[in-house]
Protein backbone atom coordinates (compact mmCIF):
# COMPACT_ATOMS: atom_id res chain seq x y z
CA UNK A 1 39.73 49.93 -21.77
CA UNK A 2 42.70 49.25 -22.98
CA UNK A 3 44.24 46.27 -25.82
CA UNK A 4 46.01 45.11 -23.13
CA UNK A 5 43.22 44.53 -20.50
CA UNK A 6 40.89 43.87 -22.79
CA UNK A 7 43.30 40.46 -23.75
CA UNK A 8 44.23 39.79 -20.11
CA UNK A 9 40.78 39.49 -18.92
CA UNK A 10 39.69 37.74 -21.91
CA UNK A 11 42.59 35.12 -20.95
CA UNK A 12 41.42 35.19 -17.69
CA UNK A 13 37.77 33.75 -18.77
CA UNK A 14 39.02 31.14 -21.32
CA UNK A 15 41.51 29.90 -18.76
CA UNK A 16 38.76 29.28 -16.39
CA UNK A 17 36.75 28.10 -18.66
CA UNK A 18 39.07 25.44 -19.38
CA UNK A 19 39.37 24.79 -15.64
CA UNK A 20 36.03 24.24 -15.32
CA UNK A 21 35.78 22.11 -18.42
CA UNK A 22 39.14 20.14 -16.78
CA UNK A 23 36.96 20.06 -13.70
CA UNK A 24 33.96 18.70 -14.45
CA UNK A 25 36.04 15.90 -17.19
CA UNK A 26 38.20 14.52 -13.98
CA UNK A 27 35.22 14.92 -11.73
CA UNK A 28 37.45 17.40 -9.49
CA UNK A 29 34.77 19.75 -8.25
CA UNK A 30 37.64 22.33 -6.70
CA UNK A 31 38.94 22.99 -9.78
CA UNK A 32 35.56 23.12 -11.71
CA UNK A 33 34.39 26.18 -8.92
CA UNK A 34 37.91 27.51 -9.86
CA UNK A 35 37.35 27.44 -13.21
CA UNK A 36 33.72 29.05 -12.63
CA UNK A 37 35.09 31.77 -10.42
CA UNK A 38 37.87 32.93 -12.71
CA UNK A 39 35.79 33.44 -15.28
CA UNK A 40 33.23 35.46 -13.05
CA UNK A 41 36.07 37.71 -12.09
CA UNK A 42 36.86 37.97 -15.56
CA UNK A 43 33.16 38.83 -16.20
CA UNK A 44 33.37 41.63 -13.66
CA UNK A 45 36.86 43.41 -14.70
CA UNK A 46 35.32 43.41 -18.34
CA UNK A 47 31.84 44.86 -16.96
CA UNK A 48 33.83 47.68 -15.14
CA UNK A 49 36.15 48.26 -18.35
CA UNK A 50 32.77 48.73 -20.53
CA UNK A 51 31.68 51.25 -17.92
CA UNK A 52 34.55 53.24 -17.97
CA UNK A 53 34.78 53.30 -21.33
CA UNK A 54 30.82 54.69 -21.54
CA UNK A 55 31.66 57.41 -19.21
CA UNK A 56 34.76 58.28 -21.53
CA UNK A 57 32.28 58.08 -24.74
CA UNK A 58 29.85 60.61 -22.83
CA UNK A 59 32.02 63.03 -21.52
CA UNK A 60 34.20 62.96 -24.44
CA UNK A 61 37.51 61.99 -22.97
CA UNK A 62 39.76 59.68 -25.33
């Protein structure tokens, strides 16, 4: 995975997380399931980094 993904899809979660946090303060329930989905999709991109990176680690690639 690389520096820059790694940041992007970190961004990715704290920006939803501060969607959802937005979300639930101004009682907007769109934006709160917003906020909740970006950082799932976040969740997911970094869960498929790690797993690329294992297989790297195993098979010895850099």
């Amino acid at each position: 995975m690389g520096l820059g993904d790694k940041i992007q899809n970190k961004a990715q979660e704290m920006g939803g997380k501060v969607k959802e946090e937005t979300g639930k303060a101004t009682d907007d329930a769109s934006l709160q399931a917003d906020g909740v989905k970006d950082q799932a999709e976040a969740r997911t991109k970094q869960a498929g980094e790690h797993a690329k990176d294992a297989a790297k680690n195993i098979t010895g690639q850099k």
